[in-house]
N, C-alpha and C. Protein backbone atom coordinates (compact mmCIF):
# COMPACT_ATOMS: atom_id res chain seq x y z
N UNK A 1 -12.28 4.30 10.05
CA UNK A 1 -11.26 4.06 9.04
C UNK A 1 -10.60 2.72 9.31
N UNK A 2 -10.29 1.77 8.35
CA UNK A 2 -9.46 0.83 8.51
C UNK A 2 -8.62 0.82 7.85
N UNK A 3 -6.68 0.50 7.98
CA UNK A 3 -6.09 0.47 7.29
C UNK A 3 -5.58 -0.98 6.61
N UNK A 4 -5.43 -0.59 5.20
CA UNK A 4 -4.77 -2.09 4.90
C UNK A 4 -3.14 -2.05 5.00
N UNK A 5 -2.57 -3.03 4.96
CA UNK A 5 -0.83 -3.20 5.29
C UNK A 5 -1.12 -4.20 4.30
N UNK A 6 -0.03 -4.03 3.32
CA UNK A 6 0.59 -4.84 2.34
C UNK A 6 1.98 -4.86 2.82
N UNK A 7 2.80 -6.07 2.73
CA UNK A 7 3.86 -6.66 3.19
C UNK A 7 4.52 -7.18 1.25
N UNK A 8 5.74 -6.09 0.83
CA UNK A 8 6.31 -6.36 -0.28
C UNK A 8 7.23 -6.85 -0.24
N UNK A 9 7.86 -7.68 -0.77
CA UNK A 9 9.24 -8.00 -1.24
C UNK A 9 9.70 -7.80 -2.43
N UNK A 10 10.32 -6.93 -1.97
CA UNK A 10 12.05 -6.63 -3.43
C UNK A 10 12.69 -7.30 -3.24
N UNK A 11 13.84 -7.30 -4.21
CA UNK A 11 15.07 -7.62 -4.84
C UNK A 11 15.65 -6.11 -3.86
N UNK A 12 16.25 -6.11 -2.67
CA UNK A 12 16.93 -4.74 -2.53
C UNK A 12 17.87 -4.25 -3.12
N UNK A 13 18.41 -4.48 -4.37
CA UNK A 13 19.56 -3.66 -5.01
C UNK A 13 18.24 -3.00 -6.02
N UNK A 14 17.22 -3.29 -6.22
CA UNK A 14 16.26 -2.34 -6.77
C UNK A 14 15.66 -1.58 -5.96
N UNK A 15 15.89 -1.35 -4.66
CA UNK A 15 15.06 0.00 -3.86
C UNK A 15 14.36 0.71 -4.50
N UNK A 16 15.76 1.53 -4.97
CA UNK A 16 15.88 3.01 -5.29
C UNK A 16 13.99 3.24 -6.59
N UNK A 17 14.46 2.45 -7.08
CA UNK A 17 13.45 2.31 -8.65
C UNK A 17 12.29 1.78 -8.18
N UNK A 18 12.13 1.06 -6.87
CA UNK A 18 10.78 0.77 -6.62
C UNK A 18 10.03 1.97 -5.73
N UNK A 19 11.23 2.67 -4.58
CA UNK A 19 10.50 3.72 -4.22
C UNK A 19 10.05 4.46 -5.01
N UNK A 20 10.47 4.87 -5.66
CA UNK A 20 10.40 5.85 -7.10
C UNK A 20 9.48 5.31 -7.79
N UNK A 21 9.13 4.30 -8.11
CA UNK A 21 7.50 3.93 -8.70
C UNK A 21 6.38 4.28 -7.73
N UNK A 22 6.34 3.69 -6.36
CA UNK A 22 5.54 3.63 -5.59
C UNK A 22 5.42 5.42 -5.80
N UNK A 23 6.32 6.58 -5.40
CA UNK A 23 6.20 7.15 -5.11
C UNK A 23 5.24 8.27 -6.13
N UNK A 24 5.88 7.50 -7.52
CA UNK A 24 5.00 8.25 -8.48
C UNK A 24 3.72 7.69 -8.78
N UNK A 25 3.00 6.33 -8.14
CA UNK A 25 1.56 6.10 -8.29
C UNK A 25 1.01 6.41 -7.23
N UNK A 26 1.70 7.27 -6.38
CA UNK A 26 0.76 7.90 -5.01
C UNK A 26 -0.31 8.47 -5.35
N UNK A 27 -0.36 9.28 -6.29
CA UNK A 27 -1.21 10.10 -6.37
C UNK A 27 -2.69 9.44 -6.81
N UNK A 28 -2.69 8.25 -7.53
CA UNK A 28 -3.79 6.94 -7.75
C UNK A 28 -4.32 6.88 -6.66
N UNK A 29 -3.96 6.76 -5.24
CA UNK A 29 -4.51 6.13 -4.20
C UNK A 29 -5.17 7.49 -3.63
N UNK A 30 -4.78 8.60 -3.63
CA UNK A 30 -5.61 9.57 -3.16
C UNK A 30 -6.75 9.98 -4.28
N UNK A 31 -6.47 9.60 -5.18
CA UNK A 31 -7.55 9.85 -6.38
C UNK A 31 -8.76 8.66 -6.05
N UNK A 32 -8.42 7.27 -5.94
CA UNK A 32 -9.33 6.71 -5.36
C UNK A 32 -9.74 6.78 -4.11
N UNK A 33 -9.82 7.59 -3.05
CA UNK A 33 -10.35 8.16 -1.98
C UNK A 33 -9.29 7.64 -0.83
N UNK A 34 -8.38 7.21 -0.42
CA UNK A 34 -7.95 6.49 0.47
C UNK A 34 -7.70 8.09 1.42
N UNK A 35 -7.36 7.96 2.51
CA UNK A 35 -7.26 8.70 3.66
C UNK A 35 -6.19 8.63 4.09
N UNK A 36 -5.46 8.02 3.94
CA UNK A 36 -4.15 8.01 4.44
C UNK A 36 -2.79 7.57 3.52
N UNK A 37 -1.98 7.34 3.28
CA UNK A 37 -0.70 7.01 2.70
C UNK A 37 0.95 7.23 2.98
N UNK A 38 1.01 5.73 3.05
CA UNK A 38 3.08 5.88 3.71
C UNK A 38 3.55 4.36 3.11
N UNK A 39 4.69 4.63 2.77
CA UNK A 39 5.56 3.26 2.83
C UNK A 39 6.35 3.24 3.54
N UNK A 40 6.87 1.73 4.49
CA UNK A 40 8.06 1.81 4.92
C UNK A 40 9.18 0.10 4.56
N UNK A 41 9.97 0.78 4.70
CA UNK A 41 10.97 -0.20 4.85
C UNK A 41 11.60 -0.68 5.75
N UNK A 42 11.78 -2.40 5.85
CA UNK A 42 12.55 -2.82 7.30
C UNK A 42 13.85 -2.14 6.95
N UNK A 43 14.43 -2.07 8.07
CA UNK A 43 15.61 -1.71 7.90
C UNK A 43 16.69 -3.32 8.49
N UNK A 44 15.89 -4.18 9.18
CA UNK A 44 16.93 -5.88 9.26
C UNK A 44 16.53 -6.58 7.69
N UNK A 45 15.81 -6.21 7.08
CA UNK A 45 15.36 -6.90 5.91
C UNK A 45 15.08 -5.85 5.11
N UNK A 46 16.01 -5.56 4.10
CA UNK A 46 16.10 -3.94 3.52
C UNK A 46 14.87 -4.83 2.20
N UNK A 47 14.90 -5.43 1.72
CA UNK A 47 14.25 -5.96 0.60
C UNK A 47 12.62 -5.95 1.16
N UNK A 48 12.18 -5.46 2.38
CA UNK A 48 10.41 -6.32 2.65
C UNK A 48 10.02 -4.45 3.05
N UNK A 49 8.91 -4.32 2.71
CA UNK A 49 8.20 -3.05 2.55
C UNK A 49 6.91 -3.25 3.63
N UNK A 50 6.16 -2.32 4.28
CA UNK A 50 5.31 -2.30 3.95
C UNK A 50 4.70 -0.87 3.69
N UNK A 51 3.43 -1.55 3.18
CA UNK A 51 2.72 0.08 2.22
C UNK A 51 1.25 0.33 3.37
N UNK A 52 1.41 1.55 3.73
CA UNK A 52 -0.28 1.50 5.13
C UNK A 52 -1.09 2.16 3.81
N UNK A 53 -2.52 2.16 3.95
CA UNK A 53 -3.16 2.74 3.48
C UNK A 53 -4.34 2.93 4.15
N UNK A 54 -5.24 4.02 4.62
CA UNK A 54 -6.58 4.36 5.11
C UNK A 54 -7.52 4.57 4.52
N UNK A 55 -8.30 3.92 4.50
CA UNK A 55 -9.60 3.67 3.65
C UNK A 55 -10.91 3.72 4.94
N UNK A 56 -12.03 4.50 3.91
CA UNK A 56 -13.09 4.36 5.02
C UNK A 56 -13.71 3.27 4.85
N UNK A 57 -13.33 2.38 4.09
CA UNK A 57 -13.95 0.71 4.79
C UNK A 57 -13.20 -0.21 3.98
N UNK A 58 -13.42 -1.75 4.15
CA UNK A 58 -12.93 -2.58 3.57
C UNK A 58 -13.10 -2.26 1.86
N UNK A 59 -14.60 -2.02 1.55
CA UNK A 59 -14.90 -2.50 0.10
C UNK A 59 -14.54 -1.02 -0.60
N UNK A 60 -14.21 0.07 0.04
CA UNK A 60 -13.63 1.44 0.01
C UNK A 60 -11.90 0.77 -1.12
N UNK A 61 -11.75 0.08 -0.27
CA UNK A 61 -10.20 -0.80 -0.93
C UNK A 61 -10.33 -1.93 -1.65
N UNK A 62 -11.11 -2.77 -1.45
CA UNK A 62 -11.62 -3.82 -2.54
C UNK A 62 -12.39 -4.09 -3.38
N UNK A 63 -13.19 -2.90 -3.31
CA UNK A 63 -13.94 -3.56 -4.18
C UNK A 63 -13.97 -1.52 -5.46
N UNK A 64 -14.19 -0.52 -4.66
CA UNK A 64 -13.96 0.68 -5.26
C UNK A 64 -12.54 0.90 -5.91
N UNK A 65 -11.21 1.12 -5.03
CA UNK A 65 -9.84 1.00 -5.76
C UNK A 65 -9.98 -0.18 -6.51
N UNK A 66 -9.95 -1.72 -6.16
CA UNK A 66 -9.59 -2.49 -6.40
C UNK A 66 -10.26 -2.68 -8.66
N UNK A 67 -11.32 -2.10 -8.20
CA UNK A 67 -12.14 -2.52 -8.81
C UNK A 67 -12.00 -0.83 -10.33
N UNK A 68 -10.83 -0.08 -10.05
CA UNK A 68 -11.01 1.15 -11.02
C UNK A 68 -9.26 0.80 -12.08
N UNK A 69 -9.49 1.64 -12.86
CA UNK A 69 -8.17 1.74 -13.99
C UNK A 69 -6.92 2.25 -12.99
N UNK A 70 -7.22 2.80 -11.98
CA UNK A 70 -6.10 3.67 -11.05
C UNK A 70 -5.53 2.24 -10.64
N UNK A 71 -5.91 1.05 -10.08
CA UNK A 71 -5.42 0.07 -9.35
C UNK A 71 -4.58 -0.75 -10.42
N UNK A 72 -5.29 -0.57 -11.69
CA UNK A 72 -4.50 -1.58 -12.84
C UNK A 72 -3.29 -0.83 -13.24
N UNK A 73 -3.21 0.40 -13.00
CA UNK A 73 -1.74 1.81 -13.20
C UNK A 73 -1.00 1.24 -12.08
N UNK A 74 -1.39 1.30 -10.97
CA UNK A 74 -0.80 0.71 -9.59
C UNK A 74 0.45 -0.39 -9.89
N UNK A 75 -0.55 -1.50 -10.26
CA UNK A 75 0.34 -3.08 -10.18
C UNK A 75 1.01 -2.94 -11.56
N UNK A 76 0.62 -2.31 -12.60
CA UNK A 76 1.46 -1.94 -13.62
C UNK A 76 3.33 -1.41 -13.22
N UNK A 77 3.18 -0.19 -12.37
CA UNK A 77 4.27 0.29 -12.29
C UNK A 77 4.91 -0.40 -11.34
N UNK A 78 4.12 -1.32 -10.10
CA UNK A 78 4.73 -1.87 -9.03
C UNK A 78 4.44 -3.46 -9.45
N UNK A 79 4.43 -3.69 -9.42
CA UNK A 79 4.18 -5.42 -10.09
C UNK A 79 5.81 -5.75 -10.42
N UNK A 80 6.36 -5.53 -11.21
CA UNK A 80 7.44 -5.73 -11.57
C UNK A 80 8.54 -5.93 -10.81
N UNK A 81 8.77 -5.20 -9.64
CA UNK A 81 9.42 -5.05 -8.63
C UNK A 81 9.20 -6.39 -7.39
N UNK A 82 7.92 -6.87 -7.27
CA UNK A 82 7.65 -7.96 -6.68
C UNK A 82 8.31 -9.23 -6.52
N UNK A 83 9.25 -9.82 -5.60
CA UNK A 83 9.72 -11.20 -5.76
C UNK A 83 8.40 -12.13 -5.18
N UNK A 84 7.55 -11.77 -4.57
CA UNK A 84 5.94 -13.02 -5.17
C UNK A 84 4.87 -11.90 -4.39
N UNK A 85 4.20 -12.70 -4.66
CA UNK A 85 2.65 -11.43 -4.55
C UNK A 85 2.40 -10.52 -2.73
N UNK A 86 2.40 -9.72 -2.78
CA UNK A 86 2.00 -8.74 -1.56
C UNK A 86 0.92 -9.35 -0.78
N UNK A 87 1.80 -9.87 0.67
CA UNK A 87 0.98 -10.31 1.45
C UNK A 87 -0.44 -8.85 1.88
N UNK A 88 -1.56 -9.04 2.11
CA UNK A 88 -2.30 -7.98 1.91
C UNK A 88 -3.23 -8.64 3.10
N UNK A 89 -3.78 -7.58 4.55
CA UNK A 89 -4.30 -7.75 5.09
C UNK A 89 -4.81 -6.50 5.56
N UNK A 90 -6.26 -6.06 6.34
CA UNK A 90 -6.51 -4.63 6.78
C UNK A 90 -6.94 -5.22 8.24
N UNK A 91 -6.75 -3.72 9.26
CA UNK A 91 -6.77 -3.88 10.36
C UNK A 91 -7.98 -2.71 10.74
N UNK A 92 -8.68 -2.94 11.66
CA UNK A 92 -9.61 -2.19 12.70
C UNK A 92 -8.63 -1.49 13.48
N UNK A 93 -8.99 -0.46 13.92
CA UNK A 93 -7.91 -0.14 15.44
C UNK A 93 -8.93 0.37 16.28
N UNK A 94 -8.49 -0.99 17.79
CA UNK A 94 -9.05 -1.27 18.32
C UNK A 94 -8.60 -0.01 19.84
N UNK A 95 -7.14 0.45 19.67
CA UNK A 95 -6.58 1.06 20.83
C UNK A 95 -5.05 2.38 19.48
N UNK A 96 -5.35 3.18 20.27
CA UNK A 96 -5.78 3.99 21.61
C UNK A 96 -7.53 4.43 21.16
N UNK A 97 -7.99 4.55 22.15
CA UNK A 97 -9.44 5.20 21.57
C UNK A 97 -9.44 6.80 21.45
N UNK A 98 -10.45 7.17 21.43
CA UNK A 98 -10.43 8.91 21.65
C UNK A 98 -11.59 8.93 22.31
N UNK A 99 -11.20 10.03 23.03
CA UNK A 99 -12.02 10.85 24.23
C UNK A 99 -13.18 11.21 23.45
N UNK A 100 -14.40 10.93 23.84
CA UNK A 100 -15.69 12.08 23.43
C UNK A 100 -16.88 11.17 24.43
């Protein structure tokens, strides 16, 4: 599994209405297969998010989500909320391993 981290910026006097979007296009991201799902918020920088997501591979997220009507519902309801585009990067995890 690799996860991607998107890094958002709000306007923080809009929180409330962006959690509340994010929270109602959750269900998109498990419809396009992802494995995992959370948002968080800094709490020194109440306005910057980030969103984890688990996908069983890169093109699992770029090119399958990226690429269906669920992702265009996505930036529809969250797009708006954006003060400039979601830094977007995915990670391997390299540590802790598991025993077998």
């Amino acid at each position: 599994m690799i996860r991607e981290i998107a890094q958002i910026e709000i306007d923080p006097a809009r929180a409330d209405d962006f959690e509340q979007a994010v929270a109602g296009a959750e269900p998109l991201f498990w419809r396009g297969g992802c494995l995992e799902f959370s948002l968080h918020r800094s709490i020194e920088k109440p306005g910057r998010y980030r969103l984890l997501v688990g996908w069983e591979s890169v093109e699992a997220h770029n090119v399958d989500f990226r690429g269906s009507p669920d992702f265009q519902h996505w930036r529809a309801a969250v797009s708006p909320f954006f003060l400039s585009p979601p830094e977007v990067e995915h990670l391997d995890q390299i540590l802790p391993r598991t025993q077998g």
